[in-house]
PDB file of N, CA and C in Angstrom:
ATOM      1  N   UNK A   1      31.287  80.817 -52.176  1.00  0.00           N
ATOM      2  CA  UNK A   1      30.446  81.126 -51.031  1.00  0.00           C
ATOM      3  C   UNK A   1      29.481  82.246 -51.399  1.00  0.00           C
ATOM      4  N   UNK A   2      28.101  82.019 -50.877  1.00  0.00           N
ATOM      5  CA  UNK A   2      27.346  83.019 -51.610  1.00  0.00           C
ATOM      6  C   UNK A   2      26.938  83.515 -50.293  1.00  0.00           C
ATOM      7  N   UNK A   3      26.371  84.486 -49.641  1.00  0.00           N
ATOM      8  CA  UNK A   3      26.107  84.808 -48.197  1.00  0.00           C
ATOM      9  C   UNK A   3      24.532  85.832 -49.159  1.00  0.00           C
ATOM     10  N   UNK A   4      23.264  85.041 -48.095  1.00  0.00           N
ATOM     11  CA  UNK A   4      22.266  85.913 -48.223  1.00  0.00           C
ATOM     12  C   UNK A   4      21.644  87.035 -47.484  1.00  0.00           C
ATOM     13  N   UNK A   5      21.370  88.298 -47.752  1.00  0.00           N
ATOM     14  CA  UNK A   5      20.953  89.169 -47.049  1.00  0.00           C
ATOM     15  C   UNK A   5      19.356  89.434 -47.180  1.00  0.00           C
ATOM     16  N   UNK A   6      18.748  89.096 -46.013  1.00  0.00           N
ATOM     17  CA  UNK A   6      17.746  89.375 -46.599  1.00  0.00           C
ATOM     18  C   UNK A   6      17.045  90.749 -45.753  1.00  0.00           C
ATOM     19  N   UNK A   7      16.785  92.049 -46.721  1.00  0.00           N
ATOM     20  CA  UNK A   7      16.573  93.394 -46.358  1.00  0.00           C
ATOM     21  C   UNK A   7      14.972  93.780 -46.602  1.00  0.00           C
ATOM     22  N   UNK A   8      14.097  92.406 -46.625  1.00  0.00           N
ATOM     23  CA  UNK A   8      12.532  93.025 -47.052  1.00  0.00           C
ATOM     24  C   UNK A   8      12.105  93.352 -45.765  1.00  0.00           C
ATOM     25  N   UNK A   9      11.321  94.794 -45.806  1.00  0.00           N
ATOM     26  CA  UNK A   9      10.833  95.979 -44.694  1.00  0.00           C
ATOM     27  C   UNK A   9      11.785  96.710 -44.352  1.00  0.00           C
ATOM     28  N   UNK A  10      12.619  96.876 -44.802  1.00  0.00           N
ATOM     29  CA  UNK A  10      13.451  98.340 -44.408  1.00  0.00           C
ATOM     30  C   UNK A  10      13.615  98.827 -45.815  1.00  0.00           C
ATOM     31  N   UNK A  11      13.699 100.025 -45.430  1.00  0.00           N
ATOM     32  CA  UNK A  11      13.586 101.501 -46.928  1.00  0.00           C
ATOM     33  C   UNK A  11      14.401 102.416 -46.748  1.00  0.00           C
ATOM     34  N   UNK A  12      14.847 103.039 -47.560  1.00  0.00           N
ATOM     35  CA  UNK A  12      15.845 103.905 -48.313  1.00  0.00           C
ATOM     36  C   UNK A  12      16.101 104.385 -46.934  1.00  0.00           C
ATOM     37  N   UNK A  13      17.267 104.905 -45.974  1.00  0.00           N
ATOM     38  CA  UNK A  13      18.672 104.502 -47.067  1.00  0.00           C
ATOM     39  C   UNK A  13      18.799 102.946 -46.493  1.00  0.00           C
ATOM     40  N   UNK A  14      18.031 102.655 -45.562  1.00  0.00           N
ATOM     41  CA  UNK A  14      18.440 101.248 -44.487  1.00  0.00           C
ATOM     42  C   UNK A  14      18.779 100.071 -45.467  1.00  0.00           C
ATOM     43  N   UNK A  15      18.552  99.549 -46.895  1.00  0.00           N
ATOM     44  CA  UNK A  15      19.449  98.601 -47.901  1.00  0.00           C
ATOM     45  C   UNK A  15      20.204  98.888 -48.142  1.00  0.00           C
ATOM     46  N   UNK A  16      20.777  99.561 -48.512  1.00  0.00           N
ATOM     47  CA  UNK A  16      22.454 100.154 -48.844  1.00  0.00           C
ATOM     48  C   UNK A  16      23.436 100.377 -47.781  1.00  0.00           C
ATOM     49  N   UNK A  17      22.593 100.607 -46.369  1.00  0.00           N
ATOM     50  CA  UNK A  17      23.954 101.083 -45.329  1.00  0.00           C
ATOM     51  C   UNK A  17      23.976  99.197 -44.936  1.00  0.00           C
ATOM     52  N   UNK A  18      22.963  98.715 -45.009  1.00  0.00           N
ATOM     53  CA  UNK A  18      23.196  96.798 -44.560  1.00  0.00           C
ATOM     54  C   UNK A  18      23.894  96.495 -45.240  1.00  0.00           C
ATOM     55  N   UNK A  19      23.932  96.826 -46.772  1.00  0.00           N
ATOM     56  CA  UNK A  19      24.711  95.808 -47.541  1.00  0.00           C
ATOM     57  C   UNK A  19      26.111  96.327 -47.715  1.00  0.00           C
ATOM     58  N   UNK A  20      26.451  97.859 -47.571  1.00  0.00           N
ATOM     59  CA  UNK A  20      28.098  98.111 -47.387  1.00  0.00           C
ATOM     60  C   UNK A  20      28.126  97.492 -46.427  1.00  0.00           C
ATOM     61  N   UNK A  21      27.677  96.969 -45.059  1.00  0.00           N
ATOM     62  CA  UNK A  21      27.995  96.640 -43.474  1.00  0.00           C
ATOM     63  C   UNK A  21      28.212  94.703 -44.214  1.00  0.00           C
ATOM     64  N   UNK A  22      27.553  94.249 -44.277  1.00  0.00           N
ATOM     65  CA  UNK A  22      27.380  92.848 -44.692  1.00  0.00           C
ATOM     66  C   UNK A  22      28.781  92.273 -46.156  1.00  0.00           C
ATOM     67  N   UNK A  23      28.740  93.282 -46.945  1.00  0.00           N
ATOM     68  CA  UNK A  23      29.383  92.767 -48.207  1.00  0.00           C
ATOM     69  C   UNK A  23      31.311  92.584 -47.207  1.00  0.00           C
ATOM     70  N   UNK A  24      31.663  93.588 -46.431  1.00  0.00           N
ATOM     71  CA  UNK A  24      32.858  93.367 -45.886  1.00  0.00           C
ATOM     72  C   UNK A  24      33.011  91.811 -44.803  1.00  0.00           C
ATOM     73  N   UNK A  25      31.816  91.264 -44.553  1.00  0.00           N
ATOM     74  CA  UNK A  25      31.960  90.274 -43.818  1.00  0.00           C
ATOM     75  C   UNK A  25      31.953  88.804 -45.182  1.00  0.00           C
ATOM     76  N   UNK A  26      32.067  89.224 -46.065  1.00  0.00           N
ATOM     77  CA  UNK A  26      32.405  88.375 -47.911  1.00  0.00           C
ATOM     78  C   UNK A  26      33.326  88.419 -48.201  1.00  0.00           C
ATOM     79  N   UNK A  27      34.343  87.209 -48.379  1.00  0.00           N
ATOM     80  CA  UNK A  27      35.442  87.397 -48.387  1.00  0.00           C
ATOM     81  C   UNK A  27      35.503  87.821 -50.016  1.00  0.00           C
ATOM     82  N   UNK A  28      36.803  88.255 -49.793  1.00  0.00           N
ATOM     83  CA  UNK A  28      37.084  89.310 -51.610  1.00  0.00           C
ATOM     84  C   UNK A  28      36.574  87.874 -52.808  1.00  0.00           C
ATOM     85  N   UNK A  29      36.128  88.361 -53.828  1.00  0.00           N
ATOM     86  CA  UNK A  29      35.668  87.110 -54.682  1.00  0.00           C
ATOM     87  C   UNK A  29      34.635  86.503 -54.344  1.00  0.00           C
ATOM     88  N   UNK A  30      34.294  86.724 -53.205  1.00  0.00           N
ATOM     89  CA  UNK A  30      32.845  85.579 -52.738  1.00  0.00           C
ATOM     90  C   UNK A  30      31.690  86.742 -53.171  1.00  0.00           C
ATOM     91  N   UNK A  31      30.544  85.984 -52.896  1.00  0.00           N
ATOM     92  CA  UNK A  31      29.547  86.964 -53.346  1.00  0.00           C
ATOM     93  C   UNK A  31      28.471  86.827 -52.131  1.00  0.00           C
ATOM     94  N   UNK A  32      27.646  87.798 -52.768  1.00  0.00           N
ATOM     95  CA  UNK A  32      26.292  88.136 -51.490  1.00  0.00           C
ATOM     96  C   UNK A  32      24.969  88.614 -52.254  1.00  0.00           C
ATOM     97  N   UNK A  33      23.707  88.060 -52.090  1.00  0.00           N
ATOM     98  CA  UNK A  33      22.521  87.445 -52.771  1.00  0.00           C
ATOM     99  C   UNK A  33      21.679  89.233 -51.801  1.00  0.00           C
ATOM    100  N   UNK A  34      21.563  90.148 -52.559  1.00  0.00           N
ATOM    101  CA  UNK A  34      20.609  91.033 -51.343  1.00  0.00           C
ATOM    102  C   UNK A  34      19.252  90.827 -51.920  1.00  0.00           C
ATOM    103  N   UNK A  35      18.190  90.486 -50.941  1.00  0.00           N
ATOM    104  CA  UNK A  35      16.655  90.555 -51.071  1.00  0.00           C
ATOM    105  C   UNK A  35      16.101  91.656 -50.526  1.00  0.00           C
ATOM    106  N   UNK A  36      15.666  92.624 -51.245  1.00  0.00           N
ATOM    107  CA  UNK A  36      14.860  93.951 -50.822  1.00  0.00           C
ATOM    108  C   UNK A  36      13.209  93.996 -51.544  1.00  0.00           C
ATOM    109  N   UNK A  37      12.569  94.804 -50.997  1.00  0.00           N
ATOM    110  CA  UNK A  37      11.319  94.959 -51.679  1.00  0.00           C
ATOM    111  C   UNK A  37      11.526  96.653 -51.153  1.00  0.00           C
ATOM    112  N   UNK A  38      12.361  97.413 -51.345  1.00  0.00           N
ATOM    113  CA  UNK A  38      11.998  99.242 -51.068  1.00  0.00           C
ATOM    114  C   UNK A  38      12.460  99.051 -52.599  1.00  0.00           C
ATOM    115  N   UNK A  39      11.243  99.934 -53.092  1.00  0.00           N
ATOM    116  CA  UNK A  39      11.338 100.140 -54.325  1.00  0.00           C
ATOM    117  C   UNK A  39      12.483 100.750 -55.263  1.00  0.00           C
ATOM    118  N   UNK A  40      13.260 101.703 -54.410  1.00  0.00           N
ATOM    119  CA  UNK A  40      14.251 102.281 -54.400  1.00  0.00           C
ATOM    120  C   UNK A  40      15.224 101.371 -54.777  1.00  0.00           C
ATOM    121  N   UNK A  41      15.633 100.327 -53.922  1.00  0.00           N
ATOM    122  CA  UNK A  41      16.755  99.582 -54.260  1.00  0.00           C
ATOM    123  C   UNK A  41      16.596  98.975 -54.977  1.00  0.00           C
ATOM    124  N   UNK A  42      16.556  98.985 -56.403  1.00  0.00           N
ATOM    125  CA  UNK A  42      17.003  97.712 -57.520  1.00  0.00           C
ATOM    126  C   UNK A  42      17.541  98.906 -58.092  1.00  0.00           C
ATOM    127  N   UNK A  43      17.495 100.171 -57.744  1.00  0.00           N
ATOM    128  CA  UNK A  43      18.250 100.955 -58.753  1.00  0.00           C
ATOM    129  C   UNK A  43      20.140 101.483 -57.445  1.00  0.00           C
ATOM    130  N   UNK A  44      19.728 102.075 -56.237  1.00  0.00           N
ATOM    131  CA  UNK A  44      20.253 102.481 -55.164  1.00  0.00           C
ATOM    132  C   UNK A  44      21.681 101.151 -54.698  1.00  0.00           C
ATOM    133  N   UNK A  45      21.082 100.171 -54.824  1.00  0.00           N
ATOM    134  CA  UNK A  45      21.978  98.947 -54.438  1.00  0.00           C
ATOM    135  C   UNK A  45      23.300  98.549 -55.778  1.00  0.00           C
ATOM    136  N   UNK A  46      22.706  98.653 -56.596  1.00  0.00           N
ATOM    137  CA  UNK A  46      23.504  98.408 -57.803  1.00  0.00           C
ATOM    138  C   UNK A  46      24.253  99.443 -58.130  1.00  0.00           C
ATOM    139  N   UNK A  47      23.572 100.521 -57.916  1.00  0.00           N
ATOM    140  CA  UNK A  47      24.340 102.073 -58.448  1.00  0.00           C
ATOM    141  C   UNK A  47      25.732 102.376 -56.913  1.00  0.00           C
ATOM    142  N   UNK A  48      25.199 101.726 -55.636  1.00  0.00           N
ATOM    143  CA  UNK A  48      26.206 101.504 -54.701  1.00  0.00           C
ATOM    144  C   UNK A  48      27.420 100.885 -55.345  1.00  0.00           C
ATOM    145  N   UNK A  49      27.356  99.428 -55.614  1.00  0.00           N
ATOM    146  CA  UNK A  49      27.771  98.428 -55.552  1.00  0.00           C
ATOM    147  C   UNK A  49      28.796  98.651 -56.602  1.00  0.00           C
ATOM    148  N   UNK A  50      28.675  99.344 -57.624  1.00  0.00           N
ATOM    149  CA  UNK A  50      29.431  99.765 -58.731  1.00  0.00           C
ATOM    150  C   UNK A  50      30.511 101.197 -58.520  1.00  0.00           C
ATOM    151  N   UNK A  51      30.013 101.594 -57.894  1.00  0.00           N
ATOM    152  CA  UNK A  51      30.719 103.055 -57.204  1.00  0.00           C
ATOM    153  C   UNK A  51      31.953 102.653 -56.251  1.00  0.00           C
ATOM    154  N   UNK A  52      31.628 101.561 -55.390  1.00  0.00           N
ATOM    155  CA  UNK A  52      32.365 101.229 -54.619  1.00  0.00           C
ATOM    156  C   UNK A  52      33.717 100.208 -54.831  1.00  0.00           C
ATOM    157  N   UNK A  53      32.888  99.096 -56.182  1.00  0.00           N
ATOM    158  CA  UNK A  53      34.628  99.011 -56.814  1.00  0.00           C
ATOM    159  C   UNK A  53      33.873  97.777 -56.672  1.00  0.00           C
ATOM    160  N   UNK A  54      32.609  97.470 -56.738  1.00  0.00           N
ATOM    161  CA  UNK A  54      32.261  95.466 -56.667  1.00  0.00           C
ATOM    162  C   UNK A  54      31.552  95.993 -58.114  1.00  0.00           C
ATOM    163  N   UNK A  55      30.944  93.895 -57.914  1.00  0.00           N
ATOM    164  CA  UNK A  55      30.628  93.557 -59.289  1.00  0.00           C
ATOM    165  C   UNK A  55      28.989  93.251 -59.198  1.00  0.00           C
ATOM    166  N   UNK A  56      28.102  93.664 -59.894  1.00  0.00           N
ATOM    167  CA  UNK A  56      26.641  93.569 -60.141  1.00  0.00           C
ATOM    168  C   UNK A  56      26.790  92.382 -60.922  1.00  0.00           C
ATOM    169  N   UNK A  57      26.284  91.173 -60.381  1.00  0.00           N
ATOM    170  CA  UNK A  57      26.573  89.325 -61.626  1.00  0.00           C
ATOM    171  C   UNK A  57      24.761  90.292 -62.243  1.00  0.00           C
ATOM    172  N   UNK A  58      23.377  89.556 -61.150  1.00  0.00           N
ATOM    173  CA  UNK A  58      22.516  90.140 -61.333  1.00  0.00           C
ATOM    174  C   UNK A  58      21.468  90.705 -60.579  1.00  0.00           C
ATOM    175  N   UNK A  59      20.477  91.306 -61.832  1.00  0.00           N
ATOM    176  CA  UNK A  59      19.596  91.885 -60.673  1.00  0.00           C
ATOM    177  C   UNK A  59      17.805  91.524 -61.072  1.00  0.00           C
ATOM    178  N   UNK A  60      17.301  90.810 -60.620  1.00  0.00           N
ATOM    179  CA  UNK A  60      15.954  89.760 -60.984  1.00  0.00           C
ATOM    180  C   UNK A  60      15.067  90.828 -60.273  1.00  0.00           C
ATOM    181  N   UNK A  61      13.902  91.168 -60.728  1.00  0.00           N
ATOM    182  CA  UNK A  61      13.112  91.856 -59.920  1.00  0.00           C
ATOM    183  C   UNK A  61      11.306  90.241 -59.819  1.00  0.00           C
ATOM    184  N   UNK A  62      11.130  90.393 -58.908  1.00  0.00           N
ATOM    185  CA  UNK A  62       9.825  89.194 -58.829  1.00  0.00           C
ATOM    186  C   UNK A  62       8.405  90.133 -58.261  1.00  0.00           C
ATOM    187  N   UNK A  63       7.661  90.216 -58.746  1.00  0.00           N
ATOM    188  CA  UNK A  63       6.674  91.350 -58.037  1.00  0.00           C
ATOM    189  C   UNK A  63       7.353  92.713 -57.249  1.00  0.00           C
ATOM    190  N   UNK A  64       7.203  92.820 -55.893  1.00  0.00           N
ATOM    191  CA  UNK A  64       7.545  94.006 -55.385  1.00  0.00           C
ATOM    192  C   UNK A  64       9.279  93.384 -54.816  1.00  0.00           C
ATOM    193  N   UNK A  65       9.503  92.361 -55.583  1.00  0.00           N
ATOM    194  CA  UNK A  65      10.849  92.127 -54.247  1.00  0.00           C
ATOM    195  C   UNK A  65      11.910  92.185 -55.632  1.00  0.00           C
ATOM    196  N   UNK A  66      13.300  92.212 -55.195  1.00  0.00           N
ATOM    197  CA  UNK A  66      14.621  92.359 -56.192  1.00  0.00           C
ATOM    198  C   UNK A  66      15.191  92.165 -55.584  1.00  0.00           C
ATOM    199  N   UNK A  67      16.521  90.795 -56.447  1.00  0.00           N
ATOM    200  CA  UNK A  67      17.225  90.111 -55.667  1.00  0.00           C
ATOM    201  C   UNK A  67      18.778  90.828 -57.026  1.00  0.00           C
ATOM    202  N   UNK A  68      19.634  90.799 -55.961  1.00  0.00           N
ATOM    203  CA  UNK A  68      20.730  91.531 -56.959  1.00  0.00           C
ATOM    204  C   UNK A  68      21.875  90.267 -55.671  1.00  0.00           C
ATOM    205  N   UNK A  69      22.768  90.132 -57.078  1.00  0.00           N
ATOM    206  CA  UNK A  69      23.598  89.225 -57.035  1.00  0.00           C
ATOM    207  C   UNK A  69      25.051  89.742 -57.496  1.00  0.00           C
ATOM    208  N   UNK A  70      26.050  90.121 -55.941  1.00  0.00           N
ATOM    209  CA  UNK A  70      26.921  91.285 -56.042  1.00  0.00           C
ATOM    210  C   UNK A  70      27.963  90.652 -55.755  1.00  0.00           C
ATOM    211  N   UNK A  71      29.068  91.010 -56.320  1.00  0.00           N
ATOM    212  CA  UNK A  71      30.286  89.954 -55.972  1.00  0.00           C
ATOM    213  C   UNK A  71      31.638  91.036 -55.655  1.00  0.00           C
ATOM    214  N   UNK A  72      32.105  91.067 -54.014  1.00  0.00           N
ATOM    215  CA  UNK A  72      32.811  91.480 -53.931  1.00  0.00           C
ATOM    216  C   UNK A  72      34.181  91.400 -54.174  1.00  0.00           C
ATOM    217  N   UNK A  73      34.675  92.917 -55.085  1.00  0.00           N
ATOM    218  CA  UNK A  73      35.983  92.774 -55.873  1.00  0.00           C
ATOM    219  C   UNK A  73      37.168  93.600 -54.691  1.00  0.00           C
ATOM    220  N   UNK A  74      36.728  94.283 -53.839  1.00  0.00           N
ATOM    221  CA  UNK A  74      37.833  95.267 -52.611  1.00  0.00           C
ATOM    222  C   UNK A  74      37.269  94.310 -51.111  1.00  0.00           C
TER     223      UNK A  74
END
């Protein structure tokens, strides 16, 4: 199950507090697709996501947008 978030127009900290809020509604092992364009998050989301005890699969940046592909391990 992959669950997509999509976070383009909200900026620092508003991607990171969605995606701790969103990744608990993933069941453990499933994953979650986040779409941001705040420039901030391709570094902020991943550096979360790793702190917190999940898994970074990847992180694609396409012009101003970055899609990170996070797979919850707690």
């Amino acid at each position: 199950m992959v669950m997509e978030l999509d976070l383009r127009g909200l900026y620092c900290p508003m991607p990171v507090f969605r995606t701790r809020e969103e990744i608990m509604k993933v069941p453990i092992g499933g994953t979650i697709n986040v779409i941001a364009d705040d420039p901030a998050a391709a570094e902020d989301i991943p550096r979360w996501a790793k702190r917190s005890g999940n898994e970074v699969l990847d992180v694609k940046k396409d012009g101003e947008e970055v899609r990170i592909l996070i797979r919850r391990l707690k």
